[in-house]
Protein backbone atom coordinates (compact mmCIF):
# COMPACT_ATOMS: atom_id res chain seq x y z
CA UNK A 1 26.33 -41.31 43.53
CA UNK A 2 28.72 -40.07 46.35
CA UNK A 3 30.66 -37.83 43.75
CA UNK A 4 27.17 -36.26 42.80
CA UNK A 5 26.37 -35.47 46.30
CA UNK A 6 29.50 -34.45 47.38
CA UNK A 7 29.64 -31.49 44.23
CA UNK A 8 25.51 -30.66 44.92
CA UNK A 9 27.20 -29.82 48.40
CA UNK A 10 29.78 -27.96 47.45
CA UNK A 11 27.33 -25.78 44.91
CA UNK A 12 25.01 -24.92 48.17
CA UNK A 13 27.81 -24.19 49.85
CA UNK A 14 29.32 -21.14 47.36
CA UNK A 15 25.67 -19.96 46.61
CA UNK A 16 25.38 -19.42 50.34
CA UNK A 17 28.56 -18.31 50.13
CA UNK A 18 27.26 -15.58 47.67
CA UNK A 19 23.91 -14.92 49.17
CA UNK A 20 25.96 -13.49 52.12
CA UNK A 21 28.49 -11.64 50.58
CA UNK A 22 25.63 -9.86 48.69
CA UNK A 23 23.88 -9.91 52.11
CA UNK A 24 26.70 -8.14 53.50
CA UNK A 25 27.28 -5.46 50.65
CA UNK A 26 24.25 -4.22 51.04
CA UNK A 27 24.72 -3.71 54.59
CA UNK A 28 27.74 -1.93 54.25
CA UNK A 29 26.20 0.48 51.53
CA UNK A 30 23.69 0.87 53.75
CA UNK A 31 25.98 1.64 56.73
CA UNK A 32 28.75 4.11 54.47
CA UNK A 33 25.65 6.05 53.51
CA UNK A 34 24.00 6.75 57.08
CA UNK A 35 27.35 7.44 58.00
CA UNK A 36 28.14 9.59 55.21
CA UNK A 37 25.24 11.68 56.03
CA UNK A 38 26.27 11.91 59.34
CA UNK A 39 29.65 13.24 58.73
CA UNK A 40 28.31 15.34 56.58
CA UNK A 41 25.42 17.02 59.24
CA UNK A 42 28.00 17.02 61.69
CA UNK A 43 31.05 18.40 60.56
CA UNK A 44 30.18 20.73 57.85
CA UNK A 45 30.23 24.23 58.98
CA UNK A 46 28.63 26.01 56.17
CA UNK A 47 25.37 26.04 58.06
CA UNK A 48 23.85 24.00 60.53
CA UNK A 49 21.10 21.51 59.77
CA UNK A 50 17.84 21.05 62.01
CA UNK A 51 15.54 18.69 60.58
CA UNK A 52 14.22 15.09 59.12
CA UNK A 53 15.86 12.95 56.81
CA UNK A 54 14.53 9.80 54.86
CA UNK A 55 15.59 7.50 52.37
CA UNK A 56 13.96 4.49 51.45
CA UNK A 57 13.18 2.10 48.34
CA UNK A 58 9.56 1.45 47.95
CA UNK A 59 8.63 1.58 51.75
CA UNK A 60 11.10 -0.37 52.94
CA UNK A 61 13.40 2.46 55.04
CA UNK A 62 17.30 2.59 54.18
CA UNK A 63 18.15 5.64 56.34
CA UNK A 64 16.24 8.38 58.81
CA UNK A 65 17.40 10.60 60.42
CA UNK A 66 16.41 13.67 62.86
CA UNK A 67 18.42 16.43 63.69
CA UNK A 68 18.32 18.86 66.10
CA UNK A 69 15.55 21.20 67.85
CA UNK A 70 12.01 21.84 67.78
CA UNK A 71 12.42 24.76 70.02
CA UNK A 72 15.74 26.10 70.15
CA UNK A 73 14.78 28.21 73.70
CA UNK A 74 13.49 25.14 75.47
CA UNK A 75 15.81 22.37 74.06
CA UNK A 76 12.98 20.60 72.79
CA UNK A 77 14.54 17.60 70.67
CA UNK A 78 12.53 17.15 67.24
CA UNK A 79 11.01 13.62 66.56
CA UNK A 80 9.95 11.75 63.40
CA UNK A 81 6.33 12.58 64.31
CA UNK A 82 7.09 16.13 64.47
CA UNK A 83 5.14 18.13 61.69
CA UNK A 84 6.81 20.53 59.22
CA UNK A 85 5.27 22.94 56.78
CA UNK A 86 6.05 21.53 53.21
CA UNK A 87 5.94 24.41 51.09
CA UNK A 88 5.19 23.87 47.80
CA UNK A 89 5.30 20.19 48.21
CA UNK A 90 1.46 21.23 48.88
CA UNK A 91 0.78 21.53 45.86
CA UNK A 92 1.05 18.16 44.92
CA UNK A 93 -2.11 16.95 47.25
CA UNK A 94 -3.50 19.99 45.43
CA UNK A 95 -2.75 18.26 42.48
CA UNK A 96 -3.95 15.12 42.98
CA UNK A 97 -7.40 16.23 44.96
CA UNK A 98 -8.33 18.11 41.02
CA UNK A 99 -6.93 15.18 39.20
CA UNK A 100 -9.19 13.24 41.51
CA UNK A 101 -12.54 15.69 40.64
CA UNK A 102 -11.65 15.13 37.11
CA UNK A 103 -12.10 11.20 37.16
CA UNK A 104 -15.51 11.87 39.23
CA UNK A 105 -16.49 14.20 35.95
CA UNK A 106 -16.77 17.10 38.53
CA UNK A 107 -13.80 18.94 36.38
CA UNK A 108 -12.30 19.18 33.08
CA UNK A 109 -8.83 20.28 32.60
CA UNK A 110 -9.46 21.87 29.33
CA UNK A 111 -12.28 23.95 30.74
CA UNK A 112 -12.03 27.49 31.44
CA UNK A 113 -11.72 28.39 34.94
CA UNK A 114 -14.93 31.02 34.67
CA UNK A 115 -16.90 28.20 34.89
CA UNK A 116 -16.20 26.62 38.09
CA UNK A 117 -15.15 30.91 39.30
CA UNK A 118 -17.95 32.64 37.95
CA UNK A 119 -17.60 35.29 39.94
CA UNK A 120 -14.27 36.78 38.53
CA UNK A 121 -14.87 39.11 36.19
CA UNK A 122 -11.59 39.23 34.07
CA UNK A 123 -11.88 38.69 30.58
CA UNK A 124 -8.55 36.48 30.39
CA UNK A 125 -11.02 33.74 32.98
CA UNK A 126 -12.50 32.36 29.31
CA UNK A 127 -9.27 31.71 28.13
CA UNK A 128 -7.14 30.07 30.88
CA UNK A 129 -7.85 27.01 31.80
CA UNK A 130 -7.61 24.38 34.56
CA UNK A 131 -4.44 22.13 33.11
CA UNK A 132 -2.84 25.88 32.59
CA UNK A 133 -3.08 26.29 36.53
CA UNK A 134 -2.01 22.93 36.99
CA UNK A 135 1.29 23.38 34.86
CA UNK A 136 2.11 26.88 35.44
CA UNK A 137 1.34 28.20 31.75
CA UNK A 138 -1.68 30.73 32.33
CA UNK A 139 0.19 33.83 32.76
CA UNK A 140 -1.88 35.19 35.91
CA UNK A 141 0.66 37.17 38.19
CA UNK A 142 -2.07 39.66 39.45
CA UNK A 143 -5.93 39.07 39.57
CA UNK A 144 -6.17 42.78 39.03
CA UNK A 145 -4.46 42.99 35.91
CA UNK A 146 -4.16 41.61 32.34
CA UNK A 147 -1.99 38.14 31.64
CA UNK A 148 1.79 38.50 31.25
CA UNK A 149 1.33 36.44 28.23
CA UNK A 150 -0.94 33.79 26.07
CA UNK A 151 -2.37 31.25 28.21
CA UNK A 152 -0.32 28.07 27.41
CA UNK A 153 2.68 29.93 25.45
CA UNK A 154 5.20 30.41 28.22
CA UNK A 155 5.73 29.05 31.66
CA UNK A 156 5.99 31.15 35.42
CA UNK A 157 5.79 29.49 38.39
CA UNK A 158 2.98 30.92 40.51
CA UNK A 159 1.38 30.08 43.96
CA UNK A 160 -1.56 32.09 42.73
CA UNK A 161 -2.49 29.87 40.13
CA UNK A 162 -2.77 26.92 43.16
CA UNK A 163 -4.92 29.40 45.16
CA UNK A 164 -7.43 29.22 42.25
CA UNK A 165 -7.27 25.75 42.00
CA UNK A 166 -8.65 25.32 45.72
CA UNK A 167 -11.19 27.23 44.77
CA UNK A 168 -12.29 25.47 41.93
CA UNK A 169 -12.13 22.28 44.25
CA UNK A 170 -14.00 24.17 47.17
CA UNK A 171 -16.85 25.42 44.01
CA UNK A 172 -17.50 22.04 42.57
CA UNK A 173 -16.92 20.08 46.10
CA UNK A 174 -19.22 22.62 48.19
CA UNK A 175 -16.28 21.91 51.14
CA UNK A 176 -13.63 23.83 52.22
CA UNK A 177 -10.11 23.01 51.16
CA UNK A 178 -8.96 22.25 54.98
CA UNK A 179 -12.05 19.89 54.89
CA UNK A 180 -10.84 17.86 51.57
CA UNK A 181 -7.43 17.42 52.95
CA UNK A 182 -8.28 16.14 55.83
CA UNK A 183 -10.78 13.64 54.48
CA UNK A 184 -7.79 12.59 51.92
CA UNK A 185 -5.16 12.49 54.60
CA UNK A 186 -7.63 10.34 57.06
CA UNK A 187 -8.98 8.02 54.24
CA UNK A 188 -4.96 6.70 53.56
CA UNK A 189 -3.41 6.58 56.67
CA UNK A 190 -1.65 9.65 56.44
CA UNK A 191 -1.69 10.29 60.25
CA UNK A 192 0.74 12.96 60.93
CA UNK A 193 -0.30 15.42 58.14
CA UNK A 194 -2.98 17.71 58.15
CA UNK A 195 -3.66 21.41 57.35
CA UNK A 196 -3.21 24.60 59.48
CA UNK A 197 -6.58 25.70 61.41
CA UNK A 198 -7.60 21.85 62.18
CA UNK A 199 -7.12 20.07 65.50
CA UNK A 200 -6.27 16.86 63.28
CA UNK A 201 -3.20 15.53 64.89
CA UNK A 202 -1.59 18.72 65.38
CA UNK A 203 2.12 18.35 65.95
CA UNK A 204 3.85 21.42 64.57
CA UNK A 205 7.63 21.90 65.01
CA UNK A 206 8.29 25.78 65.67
CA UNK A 207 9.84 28.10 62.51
CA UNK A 208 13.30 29.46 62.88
CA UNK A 209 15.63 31.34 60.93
CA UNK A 210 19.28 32.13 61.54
CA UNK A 211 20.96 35.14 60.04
CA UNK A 212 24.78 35.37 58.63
CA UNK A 213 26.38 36.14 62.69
CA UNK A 214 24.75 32.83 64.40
CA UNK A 215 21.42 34.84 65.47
CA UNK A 216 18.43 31.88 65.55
CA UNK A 217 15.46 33.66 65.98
CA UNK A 218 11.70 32.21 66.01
CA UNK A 219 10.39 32.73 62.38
CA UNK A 220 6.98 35.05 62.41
CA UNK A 221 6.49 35.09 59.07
CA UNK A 222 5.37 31.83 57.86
CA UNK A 223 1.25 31.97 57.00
CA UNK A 224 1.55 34.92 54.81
CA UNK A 225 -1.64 35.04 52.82
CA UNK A 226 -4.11 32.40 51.85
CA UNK A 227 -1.96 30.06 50.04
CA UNK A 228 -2.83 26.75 51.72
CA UNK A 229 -3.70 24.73 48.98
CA UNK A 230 0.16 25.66 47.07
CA UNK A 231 2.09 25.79 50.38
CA UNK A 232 0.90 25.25 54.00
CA UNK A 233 -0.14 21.72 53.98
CA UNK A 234 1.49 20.39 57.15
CA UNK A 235 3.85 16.57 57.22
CA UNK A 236 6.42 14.51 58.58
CA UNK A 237 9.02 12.62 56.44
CA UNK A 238 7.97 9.15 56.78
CA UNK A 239 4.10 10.58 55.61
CA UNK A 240 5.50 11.45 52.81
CA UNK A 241 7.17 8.59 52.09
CA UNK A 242 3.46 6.85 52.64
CA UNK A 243 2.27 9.90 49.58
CA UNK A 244 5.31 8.93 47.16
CA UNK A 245 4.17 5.02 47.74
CA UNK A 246 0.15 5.77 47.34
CA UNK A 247 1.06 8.60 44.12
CA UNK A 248 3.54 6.54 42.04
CA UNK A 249 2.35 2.95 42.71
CA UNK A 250 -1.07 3.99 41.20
CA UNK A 251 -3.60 3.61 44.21
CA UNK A 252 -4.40 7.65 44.37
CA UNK A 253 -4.80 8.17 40.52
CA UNK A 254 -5.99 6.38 37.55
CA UNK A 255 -3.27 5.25 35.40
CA UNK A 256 -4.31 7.99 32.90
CA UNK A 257 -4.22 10.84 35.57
CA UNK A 258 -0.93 9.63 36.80
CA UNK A 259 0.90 10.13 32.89
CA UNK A 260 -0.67 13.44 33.28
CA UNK A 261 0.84 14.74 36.26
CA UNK A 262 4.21 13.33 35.80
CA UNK A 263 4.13 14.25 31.66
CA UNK A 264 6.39 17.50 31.26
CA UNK A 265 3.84 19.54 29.82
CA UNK A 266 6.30 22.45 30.25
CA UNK A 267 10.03 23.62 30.67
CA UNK A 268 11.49 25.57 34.36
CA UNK A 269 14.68 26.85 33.97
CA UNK A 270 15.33 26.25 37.91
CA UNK A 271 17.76 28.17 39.95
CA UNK A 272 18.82 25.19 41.71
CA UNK A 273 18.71 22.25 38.69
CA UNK A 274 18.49 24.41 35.41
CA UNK A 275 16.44 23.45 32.80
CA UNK A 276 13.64 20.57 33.88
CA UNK A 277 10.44 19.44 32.60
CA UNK A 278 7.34 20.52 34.52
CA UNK A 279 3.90 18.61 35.15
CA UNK A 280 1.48 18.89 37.48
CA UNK A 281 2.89 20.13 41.13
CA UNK A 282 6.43 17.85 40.15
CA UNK A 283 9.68 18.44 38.65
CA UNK A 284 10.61 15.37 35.82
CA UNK A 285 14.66 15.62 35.42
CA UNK A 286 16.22 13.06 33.03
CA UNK A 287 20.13 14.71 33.93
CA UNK A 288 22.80 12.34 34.03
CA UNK A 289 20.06 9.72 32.62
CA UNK A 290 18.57 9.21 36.11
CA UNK A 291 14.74 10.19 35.95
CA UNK A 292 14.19 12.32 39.20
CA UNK A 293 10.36 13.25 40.00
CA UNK A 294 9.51 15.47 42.40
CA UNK A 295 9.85 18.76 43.47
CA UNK A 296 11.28 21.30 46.44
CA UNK A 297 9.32 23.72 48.94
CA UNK A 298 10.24 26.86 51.18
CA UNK A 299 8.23 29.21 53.21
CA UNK A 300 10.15 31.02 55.78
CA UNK A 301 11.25 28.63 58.69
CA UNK A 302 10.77 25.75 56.56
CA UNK A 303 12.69 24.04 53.69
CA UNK A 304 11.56 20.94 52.25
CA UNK A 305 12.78 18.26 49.19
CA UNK A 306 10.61 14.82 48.17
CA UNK A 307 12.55 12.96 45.15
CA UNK A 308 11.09 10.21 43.88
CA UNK A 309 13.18 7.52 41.60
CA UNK A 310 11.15 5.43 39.52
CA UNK A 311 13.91 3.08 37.98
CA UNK A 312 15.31 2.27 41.51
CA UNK A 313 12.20 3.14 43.24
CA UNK A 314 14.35 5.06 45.90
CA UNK A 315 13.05 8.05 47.80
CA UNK A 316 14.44 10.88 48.98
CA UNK A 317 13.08 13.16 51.86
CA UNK A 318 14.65 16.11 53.59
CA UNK A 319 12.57 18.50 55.96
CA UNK A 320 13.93 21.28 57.75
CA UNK A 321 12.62 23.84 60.50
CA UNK A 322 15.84 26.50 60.56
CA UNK A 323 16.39 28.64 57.81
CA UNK A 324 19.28 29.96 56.11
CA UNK A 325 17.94 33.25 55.04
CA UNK A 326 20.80 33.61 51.98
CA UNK A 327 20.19 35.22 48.66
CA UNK A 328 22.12 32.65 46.92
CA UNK A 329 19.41 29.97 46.67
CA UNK A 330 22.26 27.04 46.66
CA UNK A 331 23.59 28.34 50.62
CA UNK A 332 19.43 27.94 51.38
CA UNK A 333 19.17 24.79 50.18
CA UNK A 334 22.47 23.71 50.41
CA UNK A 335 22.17 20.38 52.61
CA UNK A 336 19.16 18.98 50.47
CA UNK A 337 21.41 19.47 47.75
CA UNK A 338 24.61 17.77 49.05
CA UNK A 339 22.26 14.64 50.56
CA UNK A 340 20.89 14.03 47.03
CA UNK A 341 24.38 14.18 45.73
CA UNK A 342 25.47 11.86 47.99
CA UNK A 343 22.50 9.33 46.74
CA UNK A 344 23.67 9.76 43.57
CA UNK A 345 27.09 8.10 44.76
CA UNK A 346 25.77 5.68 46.92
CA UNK A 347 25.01 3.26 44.07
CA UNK A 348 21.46 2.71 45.65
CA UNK A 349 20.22 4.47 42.20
């Protein structure tokens, strides 16, 4: 009896043994990477970074971090709850508010877009249809002129196909596009975004580019036209950590609307990743068999990434407020790009 108690000791003694060695691997993962991305934001010189950076799995937070200015004249030090512009991570609410119309029977994707857009009098408005916009196959580049090719035969990323798409939620909603936001953002606890022109919690970090010779200048040039609904929807990091929880853990979508938007219903040859598969408003890259979801965003002053790993259910979020005007895209985006590298080696995948 003493022999048996004496090895049942033992056996909870190397288990808890174990349990803290694991315990303390993590930890130190945990504590190379934040460091890693600290070296990295401090002592690279190819640009300087001024922004927010998450990662988490699920919603449990690994790392965040925030970087620099809000306003480079006053010194104002940016804060988690400081909003950025997203870019074309808009499009993705965009995305989910039609997906959301078409489980309420208000839309269907294989409609033509003449019927909820009456009004436009192109012939090519009986042809494309809704999914098209969603996926970037309709071949609109101009209202004004005829299709650059076959509805559904080619792919061309356009902003103006997300423009129509508010519309078509503002037609069949009878609200405006600022107003569906903000119901969606209030309704899930999204706190910190909201959408230019509303009072809702309205904590935007200033624009600001910074040429090849050090010059940081306040960015004027960030609302050009009337693209809200594909790129001026306004965030923080940690809300979008909240969106990547509510959009992939099935709570904003049906099951069945969910396979749609992350099905790549279409090939982008990318500048930055090559060839990827294309959904609705996300990216789907199987590359060194690691399924990535998500999807990038710039407007000038802001550069954004929101990666999304479904095997290791690890997120990646990088917001910035200075931009590197460069006409080779990989200098622009060159610190999202070196972060997600680094997750790649981390072992947290």
């Amino acid at each position: 009896m003493k022999s048996r108690a004496t090895s049942l000791i033992i056996l909870l003694f190397i288990v808890l043994q174990y349990l803290n060695c694991i315990s303390r691997d993590t930890d130190k993962i945990n504590f190379d990477f934040k460091s890693k991305i600290d070296s990295l934001i401090i002592t690279d010189s190819i640009r300087p970074f001024n922004g927010q950076i998450l990662i988490a799995k699920s919603d449990s937070i690994i790392c965040s971090k925030t970087y620099g200015y809000s306003n480079f004249v006053n010194k104002t030090k940016l804060t988690k709850d400081h909003q950025f512009v997203i870019g074309s991570l808009s499009k993705q609410i965009t995305a989910v508010l039609v997906l959301q119309a078409v489980e309420r029977g208000f839309i269907k994707l294989n409609d033509p877009i003449k019927i909820y857009l009456p009004y436009l009098p192109m012939n090519w408005a009986d042809e494309v249809t809704v999914h098209q916009l969603l996926n970037h196959t309709h071949g609109i580049s101009d209202l004004a002129k005829a299709l650059d090719y076959k509805p559904g035969t080619d792919f061309a990323y356009s902003n103006l196909g997300y423009e129509l798409l508010g519309k078509i939620l503002e037609s069949v909603s009878h609200k405006s596009y600022i107003e569906l936001c903000t119901e969606l953002f209030k309704k899930y606890g999204m706190k910190n975004s909201s959408a230019p022109g509303t009072n809702y919690n309205f904590n935007l970090t200033q624009a600001w580019s910074r040429d090849s010779l050090g010059i940081i200048w306040e960015e004027k040039n960030t609302f050009q036209g009337s693209n809200l609904p594909a790129a001026y929807i306004l965030s923080t990091a940690e809300d979008l950590l909240l969106w990547n929880n509510l959009l992939h853990n099935g709570i904003l979508l049906t099951d069945e609307s969910y396979e749609l938007m992350i099905k790549p219903g279409a090939i982008q040859n990318h500048a930055l990743f090559g060839k990827v598969g294309y959904g609705f408003a996300l990216r789907i890259n199987n590359s060194e068999n690691i399924l990535e979801i998500g999807h990038t965003g710039y407007v000038p002053g802001y550069l954004s990434m929101n990666f999304y790993y479904p095997d290791s259910k690890i997120n990646i979020i990088v917001l910035e407020n200075l931009d590197w005007k460069d006409e080779n895209i990989k200098k622009t985006f060159y610190f999202e790009l070196k972060i997600r590298e680094l997750l790649k080696r981390s072992n947290l995948l």
